[in-house]
Protein backbone atom coordinates (compact mmCIF):
# COMPACT_ATOMS: atom_id res chain seq x y z
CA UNK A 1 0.00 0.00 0.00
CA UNK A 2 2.95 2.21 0.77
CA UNK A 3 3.71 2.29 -3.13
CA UNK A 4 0.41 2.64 -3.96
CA UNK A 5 0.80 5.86 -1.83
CA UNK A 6 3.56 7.56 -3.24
CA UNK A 7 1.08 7.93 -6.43
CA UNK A 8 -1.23 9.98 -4.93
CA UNK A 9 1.22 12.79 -6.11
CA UNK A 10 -1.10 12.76 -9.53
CA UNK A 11 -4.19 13.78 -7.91
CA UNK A 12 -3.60 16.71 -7.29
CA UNK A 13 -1.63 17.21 -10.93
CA UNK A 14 -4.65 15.59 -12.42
CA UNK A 15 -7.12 18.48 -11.21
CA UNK A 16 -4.45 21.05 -12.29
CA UNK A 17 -4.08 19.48 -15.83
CA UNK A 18 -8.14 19.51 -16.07
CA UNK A 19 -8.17 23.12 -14.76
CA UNK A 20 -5.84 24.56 -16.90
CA UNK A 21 -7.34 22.55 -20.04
CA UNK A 22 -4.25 20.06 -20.99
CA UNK A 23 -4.01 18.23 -23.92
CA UNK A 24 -6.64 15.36 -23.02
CA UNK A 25 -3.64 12.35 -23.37
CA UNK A 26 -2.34 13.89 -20.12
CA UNK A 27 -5.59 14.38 -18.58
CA UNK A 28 -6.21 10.93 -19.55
CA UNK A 29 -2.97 9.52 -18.11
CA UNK A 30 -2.44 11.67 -15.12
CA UNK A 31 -5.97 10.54 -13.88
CA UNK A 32 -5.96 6.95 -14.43
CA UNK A 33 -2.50 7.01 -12.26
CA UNK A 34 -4.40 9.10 -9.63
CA UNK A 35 -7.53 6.37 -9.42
CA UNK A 36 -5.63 3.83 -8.70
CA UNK A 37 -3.67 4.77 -5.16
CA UNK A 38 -7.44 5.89 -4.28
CA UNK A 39 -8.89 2.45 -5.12
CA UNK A 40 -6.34 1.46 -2.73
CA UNK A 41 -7.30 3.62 0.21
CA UNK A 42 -10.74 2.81 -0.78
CA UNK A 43 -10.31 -0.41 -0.17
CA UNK A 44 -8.28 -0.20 3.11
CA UNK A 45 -11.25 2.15 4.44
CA UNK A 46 -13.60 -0.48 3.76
CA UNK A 47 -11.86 -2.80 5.78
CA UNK A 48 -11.43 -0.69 8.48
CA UNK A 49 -14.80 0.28 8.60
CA UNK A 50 -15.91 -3.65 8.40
CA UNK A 51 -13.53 -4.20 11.37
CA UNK A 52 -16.35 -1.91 13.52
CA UNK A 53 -19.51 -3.31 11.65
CA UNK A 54 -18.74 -7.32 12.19
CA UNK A 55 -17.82 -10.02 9.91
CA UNK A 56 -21.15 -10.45 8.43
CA UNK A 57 -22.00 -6.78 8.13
CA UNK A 58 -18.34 -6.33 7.32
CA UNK A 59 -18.42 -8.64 4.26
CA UNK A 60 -21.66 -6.76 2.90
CA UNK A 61 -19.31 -3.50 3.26
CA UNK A 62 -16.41 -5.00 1.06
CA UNK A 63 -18.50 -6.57 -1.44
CA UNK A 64 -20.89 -3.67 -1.87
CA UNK A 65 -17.56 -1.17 -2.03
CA UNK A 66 -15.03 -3.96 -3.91
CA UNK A 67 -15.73 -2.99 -7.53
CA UNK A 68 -16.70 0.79 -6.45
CA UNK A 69 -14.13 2.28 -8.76
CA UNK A 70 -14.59 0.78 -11.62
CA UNK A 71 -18.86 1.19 -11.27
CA UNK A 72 -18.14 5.18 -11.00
CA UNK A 73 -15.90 4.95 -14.08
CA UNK A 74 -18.40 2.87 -15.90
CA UNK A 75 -21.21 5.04 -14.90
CA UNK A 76 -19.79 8.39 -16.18
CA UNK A 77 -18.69 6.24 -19.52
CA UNK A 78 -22.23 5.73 -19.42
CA UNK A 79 -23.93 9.10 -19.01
CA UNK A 80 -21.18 10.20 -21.70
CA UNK A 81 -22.36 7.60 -24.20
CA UNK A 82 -19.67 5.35 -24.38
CA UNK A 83 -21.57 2.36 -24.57
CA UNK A 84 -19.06 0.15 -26.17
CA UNK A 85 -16.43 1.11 -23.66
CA UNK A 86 -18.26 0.48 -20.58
CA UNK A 87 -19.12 -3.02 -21.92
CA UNK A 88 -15.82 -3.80 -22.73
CA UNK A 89 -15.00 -2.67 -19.44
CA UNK A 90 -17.31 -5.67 -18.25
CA UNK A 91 -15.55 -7.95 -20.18
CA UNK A 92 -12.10 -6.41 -19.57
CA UNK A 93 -12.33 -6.92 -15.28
CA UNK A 94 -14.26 -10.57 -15.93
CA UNK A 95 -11.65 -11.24 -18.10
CA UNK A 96 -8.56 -9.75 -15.95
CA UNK A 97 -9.48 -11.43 -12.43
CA UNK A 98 -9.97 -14.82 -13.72
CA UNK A 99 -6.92 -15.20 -15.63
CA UNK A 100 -4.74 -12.33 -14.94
CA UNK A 101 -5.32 -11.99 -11.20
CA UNK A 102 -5.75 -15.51 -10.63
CA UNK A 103 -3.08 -16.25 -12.44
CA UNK A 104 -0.69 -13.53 -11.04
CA UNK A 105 -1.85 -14.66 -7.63
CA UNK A 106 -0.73 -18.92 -8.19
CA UNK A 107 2.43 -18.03 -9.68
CA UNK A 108 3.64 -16.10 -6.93
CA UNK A 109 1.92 -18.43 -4.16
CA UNK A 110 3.13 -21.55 -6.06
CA UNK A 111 6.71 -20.31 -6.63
CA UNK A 112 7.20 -19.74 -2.72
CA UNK A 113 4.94 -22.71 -1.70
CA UNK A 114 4.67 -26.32 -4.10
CA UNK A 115 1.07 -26.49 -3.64
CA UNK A 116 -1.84 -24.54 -2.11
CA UNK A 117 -4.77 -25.68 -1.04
CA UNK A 118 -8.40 -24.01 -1.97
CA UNK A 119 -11.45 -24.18 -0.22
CA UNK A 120 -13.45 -27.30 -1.63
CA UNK A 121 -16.67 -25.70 -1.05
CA UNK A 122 -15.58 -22.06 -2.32
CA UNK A 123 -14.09 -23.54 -5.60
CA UNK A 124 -17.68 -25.18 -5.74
CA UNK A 125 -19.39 -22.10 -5.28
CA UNK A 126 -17.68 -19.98 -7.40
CA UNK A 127 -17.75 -21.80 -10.65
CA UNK A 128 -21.60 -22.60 -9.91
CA UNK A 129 -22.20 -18.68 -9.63
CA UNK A 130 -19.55 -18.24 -12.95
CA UNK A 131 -21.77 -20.28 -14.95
CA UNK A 132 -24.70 -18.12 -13.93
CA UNK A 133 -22.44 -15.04 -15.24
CA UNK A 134 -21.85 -16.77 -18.48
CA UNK A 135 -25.71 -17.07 -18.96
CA UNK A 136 -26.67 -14.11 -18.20
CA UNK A 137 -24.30 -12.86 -20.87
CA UNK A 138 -24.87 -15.57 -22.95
CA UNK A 139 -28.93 -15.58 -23.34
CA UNK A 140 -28.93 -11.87 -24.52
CA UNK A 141 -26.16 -12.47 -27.10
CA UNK A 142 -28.34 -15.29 -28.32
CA UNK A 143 -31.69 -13.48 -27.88
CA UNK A 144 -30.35 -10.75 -29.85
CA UNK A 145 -29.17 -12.85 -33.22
CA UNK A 146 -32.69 -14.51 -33.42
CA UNK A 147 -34.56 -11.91 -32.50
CA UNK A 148 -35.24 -8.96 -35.44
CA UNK A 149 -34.60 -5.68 -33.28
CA UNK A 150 -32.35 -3.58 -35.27
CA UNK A 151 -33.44 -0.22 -32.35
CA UNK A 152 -32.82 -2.89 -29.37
CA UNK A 153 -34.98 -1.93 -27.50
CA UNK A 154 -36.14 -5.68 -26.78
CA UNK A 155 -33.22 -6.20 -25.89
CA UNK A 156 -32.40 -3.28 -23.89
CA UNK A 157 -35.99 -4.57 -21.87
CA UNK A 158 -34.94 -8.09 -21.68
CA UNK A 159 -31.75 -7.63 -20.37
CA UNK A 160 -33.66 -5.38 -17.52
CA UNK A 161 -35.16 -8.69 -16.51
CA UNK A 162 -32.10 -10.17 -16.83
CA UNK A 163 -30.32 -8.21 -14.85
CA UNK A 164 -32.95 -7.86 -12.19
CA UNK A 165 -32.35 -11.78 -11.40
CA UNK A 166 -28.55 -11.32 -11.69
CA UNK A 167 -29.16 -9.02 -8.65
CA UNK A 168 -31.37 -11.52 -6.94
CA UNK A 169 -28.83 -14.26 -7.63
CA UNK A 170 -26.12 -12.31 -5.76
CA UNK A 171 -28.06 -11.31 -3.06
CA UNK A 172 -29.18 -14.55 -2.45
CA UNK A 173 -24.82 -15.67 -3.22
CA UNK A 174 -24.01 -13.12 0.20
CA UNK A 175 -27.22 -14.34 2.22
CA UNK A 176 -25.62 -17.93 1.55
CA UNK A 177 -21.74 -17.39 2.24
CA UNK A 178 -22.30 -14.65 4.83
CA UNK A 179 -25.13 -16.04 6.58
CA UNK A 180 -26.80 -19.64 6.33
CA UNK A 181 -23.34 -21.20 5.78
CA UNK A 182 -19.92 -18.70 6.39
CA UNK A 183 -18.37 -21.63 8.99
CA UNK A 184 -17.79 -23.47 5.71
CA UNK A 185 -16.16 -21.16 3.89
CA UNK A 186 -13.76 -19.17 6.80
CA UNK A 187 -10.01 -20.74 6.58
CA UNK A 188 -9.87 -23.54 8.82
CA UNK A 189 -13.52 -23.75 8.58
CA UNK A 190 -13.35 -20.86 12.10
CA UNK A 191 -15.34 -18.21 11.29
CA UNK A 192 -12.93 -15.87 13.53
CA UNK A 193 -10.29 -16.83 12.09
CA UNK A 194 -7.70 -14.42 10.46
CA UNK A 195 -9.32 -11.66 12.14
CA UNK A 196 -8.28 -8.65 13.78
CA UNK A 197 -9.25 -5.49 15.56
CA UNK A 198 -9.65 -2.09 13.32
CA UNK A 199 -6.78 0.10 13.45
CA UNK A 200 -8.47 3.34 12.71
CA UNK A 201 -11.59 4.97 14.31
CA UNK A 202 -14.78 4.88 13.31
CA UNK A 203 -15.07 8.47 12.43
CA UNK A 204 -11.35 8.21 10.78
CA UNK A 205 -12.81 4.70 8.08
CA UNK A 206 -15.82 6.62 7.36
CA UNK A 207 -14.83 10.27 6.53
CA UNK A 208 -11.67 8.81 4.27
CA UNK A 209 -14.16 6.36 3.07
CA UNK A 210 -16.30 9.44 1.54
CA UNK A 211 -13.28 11.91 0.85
CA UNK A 212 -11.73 8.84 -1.55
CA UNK A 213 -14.74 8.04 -3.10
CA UNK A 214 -15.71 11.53 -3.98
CA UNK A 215 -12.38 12.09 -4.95
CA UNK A 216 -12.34 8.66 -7.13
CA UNK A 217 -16.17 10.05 -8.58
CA UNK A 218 -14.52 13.54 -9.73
CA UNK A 219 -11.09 12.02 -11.36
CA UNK A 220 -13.55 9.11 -13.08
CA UNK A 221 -15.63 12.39 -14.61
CA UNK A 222 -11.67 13.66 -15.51
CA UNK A 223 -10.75 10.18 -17.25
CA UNK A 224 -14.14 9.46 -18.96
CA UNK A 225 -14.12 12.92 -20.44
CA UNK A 226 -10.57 12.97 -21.89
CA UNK A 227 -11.14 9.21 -23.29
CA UNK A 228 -12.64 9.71 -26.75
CA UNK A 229 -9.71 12.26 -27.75
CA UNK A 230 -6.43 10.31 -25.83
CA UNK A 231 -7.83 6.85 -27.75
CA UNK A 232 -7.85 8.72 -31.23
CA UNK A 233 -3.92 10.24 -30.27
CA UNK A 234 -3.24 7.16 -28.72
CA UNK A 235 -4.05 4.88 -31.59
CA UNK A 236 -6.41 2.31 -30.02
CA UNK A 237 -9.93 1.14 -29.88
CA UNK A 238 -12.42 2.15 -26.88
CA UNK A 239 -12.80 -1.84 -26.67
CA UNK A 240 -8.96 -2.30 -25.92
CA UNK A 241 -8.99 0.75 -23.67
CA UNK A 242 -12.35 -0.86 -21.85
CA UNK A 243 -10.87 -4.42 -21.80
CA UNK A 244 -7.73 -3.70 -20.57
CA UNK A 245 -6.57 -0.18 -19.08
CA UNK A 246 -10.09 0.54 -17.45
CA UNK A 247 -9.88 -2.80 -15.30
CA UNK A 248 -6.76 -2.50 -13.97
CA UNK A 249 -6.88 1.01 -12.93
CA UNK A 250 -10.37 0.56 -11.40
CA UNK A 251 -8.88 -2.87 -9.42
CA UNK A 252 -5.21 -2.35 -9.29
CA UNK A 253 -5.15 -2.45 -5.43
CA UNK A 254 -7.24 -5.24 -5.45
CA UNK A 255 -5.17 -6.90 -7.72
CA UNK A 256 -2.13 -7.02 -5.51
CA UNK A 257 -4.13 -7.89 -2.22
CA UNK A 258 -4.77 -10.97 -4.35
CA UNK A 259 -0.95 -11.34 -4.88
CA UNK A 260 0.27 -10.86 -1.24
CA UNK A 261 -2.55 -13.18 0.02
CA UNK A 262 -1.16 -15.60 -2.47
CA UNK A 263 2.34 -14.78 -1.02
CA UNK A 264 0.59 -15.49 2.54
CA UNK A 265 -0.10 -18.88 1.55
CA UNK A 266 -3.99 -17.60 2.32
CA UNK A 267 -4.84 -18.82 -1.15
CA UNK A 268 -8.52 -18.87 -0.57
CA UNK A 269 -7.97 -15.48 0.39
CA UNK A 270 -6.69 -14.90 -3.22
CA UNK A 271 -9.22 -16.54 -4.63
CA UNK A 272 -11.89 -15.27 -2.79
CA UNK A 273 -10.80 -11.56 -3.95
CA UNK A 274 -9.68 -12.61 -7.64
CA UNK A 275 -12.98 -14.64 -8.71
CA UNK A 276 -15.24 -12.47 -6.22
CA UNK A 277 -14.68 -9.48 -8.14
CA UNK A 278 -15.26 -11.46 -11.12
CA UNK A 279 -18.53 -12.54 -9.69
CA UNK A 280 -19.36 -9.57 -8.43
CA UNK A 281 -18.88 -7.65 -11.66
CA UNK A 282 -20.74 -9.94 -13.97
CA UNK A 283 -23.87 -10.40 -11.10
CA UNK A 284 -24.17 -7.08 -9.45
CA UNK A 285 -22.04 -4.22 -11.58
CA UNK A 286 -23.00 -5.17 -14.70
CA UNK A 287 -26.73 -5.53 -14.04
CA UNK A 288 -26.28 -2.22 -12.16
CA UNK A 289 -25.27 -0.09 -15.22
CA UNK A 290 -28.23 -1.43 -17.02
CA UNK A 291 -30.83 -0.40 -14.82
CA UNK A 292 -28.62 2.84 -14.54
CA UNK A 293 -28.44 3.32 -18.40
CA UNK A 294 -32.28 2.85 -18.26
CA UNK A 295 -32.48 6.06 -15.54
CA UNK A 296 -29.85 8.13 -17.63
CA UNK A 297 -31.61 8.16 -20.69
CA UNK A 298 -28.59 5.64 -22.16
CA UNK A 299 -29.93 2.50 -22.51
CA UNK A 300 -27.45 -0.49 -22.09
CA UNK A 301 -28.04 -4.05 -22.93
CA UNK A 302 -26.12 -7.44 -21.68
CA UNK A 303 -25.88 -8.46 -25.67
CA UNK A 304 -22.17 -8.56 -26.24
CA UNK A 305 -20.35 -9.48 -29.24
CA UNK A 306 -19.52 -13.06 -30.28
CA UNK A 307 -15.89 -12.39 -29.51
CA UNK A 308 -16.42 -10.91 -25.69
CA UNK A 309 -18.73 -13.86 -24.88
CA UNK A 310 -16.66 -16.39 -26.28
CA UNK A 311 -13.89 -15.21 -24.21
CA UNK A 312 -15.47 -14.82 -20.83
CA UNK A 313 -16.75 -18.36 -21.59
CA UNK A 314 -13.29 -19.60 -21.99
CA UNK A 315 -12.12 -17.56 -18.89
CA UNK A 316 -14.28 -19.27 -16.92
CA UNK A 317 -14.04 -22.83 -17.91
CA UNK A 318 -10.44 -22.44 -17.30
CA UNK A 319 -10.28 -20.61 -13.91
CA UNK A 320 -12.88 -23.34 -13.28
CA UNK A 321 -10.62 -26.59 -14.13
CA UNK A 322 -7.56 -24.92 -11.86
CA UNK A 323 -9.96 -24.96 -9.33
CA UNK A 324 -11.68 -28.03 -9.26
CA UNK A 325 -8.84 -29.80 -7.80
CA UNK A 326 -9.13 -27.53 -4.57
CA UNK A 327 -5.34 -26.66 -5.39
CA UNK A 328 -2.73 -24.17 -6.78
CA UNK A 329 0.25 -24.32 -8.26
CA UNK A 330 2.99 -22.22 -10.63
CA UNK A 331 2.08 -23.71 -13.49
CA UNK A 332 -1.65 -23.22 -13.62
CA UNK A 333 -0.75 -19.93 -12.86
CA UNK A 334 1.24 -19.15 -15.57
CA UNK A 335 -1.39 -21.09 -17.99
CA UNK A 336 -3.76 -18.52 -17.25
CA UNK A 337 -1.45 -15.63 -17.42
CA UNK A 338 -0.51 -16.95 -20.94
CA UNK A 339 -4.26 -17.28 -21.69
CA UNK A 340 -4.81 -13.68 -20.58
CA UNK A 341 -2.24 -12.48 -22.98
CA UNK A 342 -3.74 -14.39 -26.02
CA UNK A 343 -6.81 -12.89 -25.20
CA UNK A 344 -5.37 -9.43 -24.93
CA UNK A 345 -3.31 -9.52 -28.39
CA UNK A 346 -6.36 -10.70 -30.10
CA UNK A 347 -8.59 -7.70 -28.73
CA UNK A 348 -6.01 -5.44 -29.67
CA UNK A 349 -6.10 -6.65 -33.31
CA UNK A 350 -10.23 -6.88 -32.67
């Protein structure tokens, strides 16, 4: 986190460069660099903040706040029109926590340790609820190549429906993991285990809590704004911006709690944090900016191109068969690494 830190130097240069009406490349830049130590001390807020509420009430906390980021950025992508960059942005953190996470996270836990072990019954659970993510991309896809609706607007009201029981699904995920059955999924099956006390006050977690995410909601207005212009200098495609550059800004503190926990040996730590967001994104964040897109005037639909499903499809039947054994090791790791940079060369050729 220290590192993380030492870039909140470009918050400040971000605001200056918006103020004074830079050229929107360093806009662009300087703001993306800014987001990310502010994910971080997003994140860390939430945490403390869940050390006051409980485990139960704490989990809510992270998994409600977990993607936050990237939702604001997506949002403002979405009041702006960007419509093809917010859904690649979908794809892009699906995409970048299975394989690029994930796979970041066994390579470093399997070069320090020979083999990790996973939770059983979160491996279980997390492919089941993967699945569900695949059709809830899947069925619009399809529904939209049968079905004549060159306005979408069928589509745009049948992913609402969609995305309505992607909501219920994930409720219904937390209710089961956080509630009915957490024993089984804590490490060492103790559900106070790994635990400890807050650090920070209650009045300290939630006041940075709201100055980052304010913070986070004006740079994401910065970023969203310069896009269009810094892609056309730049060279590439609001998909390869969306599917790549957009996730890891929005997660990159996330990204290396994965790592560390990895590092930890607290794989299902790793995983938990890696796939999670995954989950999270494709059940909650996603069917979020659809029912926001309705409210904005913007409508959104879950109908992505043949090329984005097919690769979240093969993202998750792979992160599922590294899992399935309930272990980790280097090698899987670096499989999904390598499959995360096939992917990405493709989509920048796409």
């Amino acid at each position: 986190m220290k590192y993380l830190s030492a870039l909140l130097i470009f918050v400040p240069a971000a605001i200056i460069a918006e103020l004074t009406h830079a050229s929107p490349i360093v806009i662009f830049i300087l703001s993306a660099l800014a987001i990310v130590p502010l994910s971080g001390i997003l994140g860390q807020a939430t945490e403390e903040l869940a050390g006051h509420t409980g485990p139960t009430a704490g989990g809510l906390i992270n998994a409600t706040l977990g993607n936050f980021a990237e939702l604001v950025i997506a949002g403002f992508a979405l009041r702006a029109g960007l419509i093809d960059l917010v859904k690649a942005s979908i794809t892009g953190s699906v995409l970048g926590n299975l394989l690029l996470v994930l796979g970041a996270a066994q390579l470093a836990g399997g070069i320090k340790y020979k083999t990790q072990k996973i939770n059983p019954n979160l491996a279980g659970m997390s492919s089941t609820l993967l699945v569900v993510a695949v059709l809830g991309l899947v069925m619009p896809a399809v529904f939209h190549a049968v079905h004549p609706d060159p306005l979408r607007r069928a589509t745009v009201e049948m992913s609402v429906g969609v995305a309505l029981f992607l909501i219920l699904g994930y409720v219904l995920s937390l209710v089961y993991s956080m509630g009915t059955h957490k024993a089984i999924f804590c490490e060492g099956g103790d559900v106070s285990s790994h635990e400890s006390p807050p650090t920070w006050s209650l009045k300290k977690a939630i006041v940075t809590l709201a100055v980052a995410a304010a913070t986070i909601g004006v740079l994401s207005e910065f970023l969203v704004g310069s896009t269009e212009e810094a892609v056309k200098a730049l060279g590439l495609s609001q998909i390869f911006v969306g599917l790549i550059l957009i996730p890891i800004i929005g997660n990159a503190a996330e990204h290396s709690s994965a790592v560390m926990m990895a590092l930890k040996n607290r794989m299902d730590l790793a995983v938990s944090i890696s796939v999670g967001s995954a989950i999270q994104v494709s059940l909650l964040v996603a069917p979020i900016l659809v029912l926001l897109g309705v409210i904005l005037g913007k409508p959104m639909d879950l109908s992505f191109t043949l090329m984005e499903v097919a690769s979240v499809a093969v993202a998750v039947g792979i992160a599922s068969s590294v899992m399935q054994d309930s272990e980790s090791n280097w090698l899987e790791g670096a499989f999904l690494l390598i499959a995360y940079a096939v992917m990405g060369i493709a989509f920048f050729f796409y």
